[in-house]
Protein backbone atom coordinates (compact mmCIF):
# COMPACT_ATOMS: atom_id res chain seq x y z
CA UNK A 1 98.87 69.79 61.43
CA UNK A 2 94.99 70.57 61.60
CA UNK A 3 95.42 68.73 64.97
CA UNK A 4 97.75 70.93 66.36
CA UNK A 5 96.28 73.98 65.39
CA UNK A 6 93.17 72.94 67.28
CA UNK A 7 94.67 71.64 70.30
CA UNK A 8 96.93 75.22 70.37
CA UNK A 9 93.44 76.60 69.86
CA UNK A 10 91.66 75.02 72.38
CA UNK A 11 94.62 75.75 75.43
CA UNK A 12 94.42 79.08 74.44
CA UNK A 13 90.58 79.39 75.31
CA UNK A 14 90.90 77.73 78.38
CA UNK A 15 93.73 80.10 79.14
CA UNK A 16 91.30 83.25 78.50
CA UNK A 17 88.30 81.19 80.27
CA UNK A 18 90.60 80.57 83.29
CA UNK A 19 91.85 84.49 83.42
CA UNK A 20 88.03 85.30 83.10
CA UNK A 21 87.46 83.69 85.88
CA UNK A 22 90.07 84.46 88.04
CA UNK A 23 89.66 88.22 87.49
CA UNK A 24 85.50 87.53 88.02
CA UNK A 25 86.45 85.85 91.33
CA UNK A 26 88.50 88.69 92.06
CA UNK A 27 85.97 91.71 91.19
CA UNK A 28 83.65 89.70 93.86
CA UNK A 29 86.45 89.70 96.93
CA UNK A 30 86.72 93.12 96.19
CA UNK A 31 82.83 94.09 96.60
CA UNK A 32 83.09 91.25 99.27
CA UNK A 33 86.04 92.71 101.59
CA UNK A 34 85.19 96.29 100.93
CA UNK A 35 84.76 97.65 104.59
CA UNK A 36 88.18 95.43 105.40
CA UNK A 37 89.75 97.69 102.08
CA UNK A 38 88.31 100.92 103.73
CA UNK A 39 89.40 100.57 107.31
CA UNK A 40 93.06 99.14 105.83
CA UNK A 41 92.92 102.25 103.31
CA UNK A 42 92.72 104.44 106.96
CA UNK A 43 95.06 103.01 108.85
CA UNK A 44 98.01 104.34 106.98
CA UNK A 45 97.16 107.95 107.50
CA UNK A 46 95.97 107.36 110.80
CA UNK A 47 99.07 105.38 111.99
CA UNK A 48 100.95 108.27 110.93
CA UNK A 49 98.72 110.61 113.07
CA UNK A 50 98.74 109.13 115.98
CA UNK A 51 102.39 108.32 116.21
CA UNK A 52 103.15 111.79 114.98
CA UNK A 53 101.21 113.12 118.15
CA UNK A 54 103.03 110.82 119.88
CA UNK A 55 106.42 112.09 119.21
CA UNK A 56 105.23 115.80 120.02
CA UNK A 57 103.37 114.79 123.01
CA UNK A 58 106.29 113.43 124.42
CA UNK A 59 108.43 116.35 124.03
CA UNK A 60 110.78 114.17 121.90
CA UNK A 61 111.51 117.45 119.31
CA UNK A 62 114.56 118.26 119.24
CA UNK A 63 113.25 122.16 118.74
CA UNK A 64 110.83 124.46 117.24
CA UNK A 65 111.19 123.97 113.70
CA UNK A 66 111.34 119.94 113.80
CA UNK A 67 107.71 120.20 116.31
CA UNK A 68 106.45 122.52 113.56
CA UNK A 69 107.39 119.62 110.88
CA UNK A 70 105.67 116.84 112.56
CA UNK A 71 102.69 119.06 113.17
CA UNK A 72 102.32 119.74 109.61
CA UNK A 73 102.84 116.18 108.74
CA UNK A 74 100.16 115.72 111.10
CA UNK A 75 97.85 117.70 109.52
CA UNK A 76 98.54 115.89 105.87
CA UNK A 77 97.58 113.08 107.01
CA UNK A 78 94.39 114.00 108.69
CA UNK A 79 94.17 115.60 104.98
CA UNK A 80 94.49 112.15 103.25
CA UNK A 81 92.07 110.56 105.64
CA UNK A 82 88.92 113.38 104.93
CA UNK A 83 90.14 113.09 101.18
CA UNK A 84 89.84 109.39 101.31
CA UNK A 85 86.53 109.16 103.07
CA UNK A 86 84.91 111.91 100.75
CA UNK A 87 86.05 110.19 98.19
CA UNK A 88 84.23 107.30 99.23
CA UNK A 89 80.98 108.78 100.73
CA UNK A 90 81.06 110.42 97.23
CA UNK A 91 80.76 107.31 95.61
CA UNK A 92 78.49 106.07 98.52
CA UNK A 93 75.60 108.94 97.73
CA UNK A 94 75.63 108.10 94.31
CA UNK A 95 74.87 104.17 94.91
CA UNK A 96 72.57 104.34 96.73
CA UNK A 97 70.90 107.88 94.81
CA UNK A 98 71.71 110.48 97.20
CA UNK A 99 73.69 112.23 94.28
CA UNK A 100 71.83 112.11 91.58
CA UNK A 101 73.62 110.91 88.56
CA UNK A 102 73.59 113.12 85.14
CA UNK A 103 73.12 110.87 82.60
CA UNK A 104 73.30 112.26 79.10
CA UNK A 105 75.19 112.10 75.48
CA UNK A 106 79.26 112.56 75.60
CA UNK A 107 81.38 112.92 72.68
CA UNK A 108 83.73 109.97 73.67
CA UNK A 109 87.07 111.77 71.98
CA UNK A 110 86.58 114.63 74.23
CA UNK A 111 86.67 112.46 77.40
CA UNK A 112 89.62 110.83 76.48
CA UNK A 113 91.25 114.24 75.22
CA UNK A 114 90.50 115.68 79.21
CA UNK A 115 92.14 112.23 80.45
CA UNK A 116 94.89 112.70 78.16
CA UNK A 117 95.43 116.22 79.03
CA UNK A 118 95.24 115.26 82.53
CA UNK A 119 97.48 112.48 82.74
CA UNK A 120 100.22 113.20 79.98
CA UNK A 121 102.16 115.47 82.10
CA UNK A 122 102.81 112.65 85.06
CA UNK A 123 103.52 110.10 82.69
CA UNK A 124 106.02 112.83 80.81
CA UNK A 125 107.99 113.25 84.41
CA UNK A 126 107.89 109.65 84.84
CA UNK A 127 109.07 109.15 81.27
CA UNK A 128 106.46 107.05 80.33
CA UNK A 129 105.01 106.43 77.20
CA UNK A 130 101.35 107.67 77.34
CA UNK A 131 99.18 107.03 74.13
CA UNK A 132 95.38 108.18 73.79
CA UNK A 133 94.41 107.15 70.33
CA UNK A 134 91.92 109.76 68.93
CA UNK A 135 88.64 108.14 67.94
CA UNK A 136 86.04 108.83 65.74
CA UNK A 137 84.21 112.82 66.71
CA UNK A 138 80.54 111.30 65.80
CA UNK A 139 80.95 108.47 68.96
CA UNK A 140 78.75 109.59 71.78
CA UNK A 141 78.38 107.46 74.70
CA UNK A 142 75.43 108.05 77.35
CA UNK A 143 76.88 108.11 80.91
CA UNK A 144 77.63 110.82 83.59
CA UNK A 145 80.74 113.28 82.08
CA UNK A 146 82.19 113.50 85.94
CA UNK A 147 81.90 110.03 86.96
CA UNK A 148 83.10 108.35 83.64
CA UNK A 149 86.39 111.13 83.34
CA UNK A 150 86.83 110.18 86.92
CA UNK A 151 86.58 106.18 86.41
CA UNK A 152 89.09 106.78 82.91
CA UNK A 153 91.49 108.45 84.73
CA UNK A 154 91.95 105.98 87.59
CA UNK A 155 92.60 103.58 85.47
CA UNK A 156 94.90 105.49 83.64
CA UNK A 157 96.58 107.50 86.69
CA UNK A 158 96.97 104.43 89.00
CA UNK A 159 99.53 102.51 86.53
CA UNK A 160 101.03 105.79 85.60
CA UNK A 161 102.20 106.61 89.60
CA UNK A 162 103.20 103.10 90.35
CA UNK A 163 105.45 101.53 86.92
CA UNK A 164 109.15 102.51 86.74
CA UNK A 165 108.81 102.44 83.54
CA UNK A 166 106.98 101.06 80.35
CA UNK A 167 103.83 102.62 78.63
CA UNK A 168 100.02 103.06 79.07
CA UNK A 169 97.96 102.79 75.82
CA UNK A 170 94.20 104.15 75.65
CA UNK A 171 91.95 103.01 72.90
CA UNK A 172 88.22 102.87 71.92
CA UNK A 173 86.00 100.32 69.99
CA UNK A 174 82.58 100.94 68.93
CA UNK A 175 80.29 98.09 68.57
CA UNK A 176 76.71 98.53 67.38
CA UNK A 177 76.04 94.80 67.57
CA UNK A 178 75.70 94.82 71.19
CA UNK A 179 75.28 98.77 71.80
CA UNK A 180 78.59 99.40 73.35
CA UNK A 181 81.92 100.67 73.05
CA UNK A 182 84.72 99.36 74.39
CA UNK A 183 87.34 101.25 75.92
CA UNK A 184 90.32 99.30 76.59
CA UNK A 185 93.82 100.30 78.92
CA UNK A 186 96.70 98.61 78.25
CA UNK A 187 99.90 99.21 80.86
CA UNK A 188 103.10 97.00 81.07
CA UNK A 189 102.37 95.43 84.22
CA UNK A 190 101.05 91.80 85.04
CA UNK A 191 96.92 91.70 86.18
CA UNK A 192 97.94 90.96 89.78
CA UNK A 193 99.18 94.49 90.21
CA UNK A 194 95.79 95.83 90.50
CA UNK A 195 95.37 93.24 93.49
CA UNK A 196 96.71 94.82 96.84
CA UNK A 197 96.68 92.55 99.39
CA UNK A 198 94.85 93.32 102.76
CA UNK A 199 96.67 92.03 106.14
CA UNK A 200 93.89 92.68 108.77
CA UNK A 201 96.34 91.38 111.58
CA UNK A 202 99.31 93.26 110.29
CA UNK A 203 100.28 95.41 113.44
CA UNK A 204 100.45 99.33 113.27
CA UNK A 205 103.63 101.02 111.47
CA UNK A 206 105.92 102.17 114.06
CA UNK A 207 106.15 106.02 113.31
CA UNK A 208 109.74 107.59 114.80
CA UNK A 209 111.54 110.80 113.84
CA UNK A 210 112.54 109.78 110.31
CA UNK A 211 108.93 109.30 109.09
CA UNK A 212 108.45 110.35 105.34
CA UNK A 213 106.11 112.89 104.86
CA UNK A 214 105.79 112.53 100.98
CA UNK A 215 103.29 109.72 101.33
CA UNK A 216 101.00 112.38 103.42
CA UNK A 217 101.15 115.01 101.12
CA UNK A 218 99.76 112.87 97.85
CA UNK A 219 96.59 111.50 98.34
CA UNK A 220 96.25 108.13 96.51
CA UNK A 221 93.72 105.30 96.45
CA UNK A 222 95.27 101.96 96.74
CA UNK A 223 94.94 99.90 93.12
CA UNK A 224 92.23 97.52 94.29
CA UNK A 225 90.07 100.51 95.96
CA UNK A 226 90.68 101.98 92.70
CA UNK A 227 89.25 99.60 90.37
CA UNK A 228 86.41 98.72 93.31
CA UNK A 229 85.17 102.09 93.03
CA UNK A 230 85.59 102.37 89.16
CA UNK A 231 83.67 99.02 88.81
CA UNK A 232 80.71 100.44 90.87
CA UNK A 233 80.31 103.76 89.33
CA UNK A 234 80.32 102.08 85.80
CA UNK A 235 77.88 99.30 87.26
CA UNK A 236 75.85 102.45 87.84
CA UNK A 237 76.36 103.80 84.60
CA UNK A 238 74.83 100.40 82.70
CA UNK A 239 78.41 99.86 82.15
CA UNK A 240 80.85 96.97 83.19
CA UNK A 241 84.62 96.69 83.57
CA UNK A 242 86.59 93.28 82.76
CA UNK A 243 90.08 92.19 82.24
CA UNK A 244 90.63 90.79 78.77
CA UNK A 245 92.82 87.72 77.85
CA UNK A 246 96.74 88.84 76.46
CA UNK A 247 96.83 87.54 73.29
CA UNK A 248 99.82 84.89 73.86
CA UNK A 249 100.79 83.32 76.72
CA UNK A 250 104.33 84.63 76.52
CA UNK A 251 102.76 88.27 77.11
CA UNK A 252 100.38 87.04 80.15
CA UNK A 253 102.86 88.32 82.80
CA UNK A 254 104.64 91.59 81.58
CA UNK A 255 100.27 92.93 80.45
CA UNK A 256 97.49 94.21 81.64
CA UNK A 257 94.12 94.81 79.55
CA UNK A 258 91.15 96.34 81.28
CA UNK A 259 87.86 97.38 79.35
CA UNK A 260 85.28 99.74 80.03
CA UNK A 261 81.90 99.14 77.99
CA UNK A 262 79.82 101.93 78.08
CA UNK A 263 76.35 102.12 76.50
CA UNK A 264 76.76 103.94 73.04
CA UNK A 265 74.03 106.55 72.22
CA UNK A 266 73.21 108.38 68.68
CA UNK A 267 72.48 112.05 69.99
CA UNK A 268 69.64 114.14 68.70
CA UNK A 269 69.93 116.70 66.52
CA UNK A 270 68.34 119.80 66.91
């Protein structure tokens, strides 16, 4: 019996050392293949562009009103592409200290109350479950308030948009020993759904009179871009993100566990 319980042991830590590794491996293609992310994050919007000139160019309207559509189409998707590129230059200035990060103490349950109240709506309308458990008021974390909401609510807003259904669960877990706590998102979806893939060779969307227009009008950042550019602002926070082991392998495909360590600070009183 001792044997088996040690053998069960032992697959089960090769199982979390081999999704450690995978998901390491996978943090580096993404740093590695970020201009390929960025120009196939473009091409979408500027597929749509182009093909919507197209159309109007060659006075294939059937009237007014439909030119006046595809023109405002148009101009949502030149809107997506300047959102999507300040978003990154954004990101850009603060690697390389351009923008000037603002370090300083944050009451950790107020962050996650301003992702909460930021999120709960969309995953209300989406009916899905959305759980922020409080945490304790006297946790202060030292990192940048915009860049930490913003990396938080990614992670939370990107599963949110994309599951039919399920739940996202937000949770926090101080640990003096090592000086950090550990914020951990849960969603019902397997790891690989934060892994878009990138065809460089795939050839450019055909665009014709039926295009849909609701993709141009929400600007979102692909999952992998998404937890590329959380990654590096937390990197630049003297934080880290990872993807933690499910805790059976029955669970491994149907859940996702990422964690944010931040450095934790005690703040000074006056």
């Amino acid at each position: 019996m001792d044997s088996d319980s040690e053998i069960f042991a032992l697959k089960e830590q090769l199982q979390k050392t081999e999704l450690a590794y995978h998901m390491a491996a996978e943090m580096s293609q993404f740093k590695a293949g970020f201009l390929a992310r960025i120009s196939h994050e473009l091409r979408s919007p500027l597929n749509s562009l182009i093909g919507l000139h197209q159309i109007i160019l060659s006075d294939l309207c059937e009237d007014e009103a439909e030119e006046r559509e595809f023109v405002a189409q148009a101009h949502g998707s030149a809107l997506k592409m300047v959102a999507l590129l300040d978003e990154i230059l954004n990101v850009a200035r603060t690697e390389y200290g351009t923008n000037k990060l603002e370090i300083q103490p944050l009451q950790l349950a107020q962050v996650l109350a301003q992702v909460y109240d930021l999120t709960h709506l969309l995953a209300a309308n989406r009916n899905i479950r959305l759980q922020v458990t409080p945490t304790d008021p006297e946790i202060y974390v030292l990192a940048d308030p915009r860049w930490l909401r913003q990396v938080l609510l990614n992670l939370v807003d990107t599963p949110l948009k994309l599951m039919q259904e399920g739940s996202v669960a937000v949770s926090a877990h101080p640990d003096l020993a090592s000086g950090y706590v550990r914020i951990v998102i849960e969603d019902e979806r397997p790891a690989s759904a934060w892994s878009d893939p990138i065809d460089l060779f795939e050839s450019p969307a055909q665009t014709d009179k039926s295009t849909d227009k609701s993709d141009d009008e929400n600007f979102t950042l692909s999952p992998g871009l998404s937890l590329l550019i959380s990654q590096t602002l937390l990197d630049l926070m003297k934080g880290r993100l990872e993807v933690l082991a499910v805790p059976s392998p029955s669970e491994q495909s149907h859940l996702t566990r990422l964690q944010c360590s931040i450095p934790l600070v005690t703040p000074q009183t006056p």
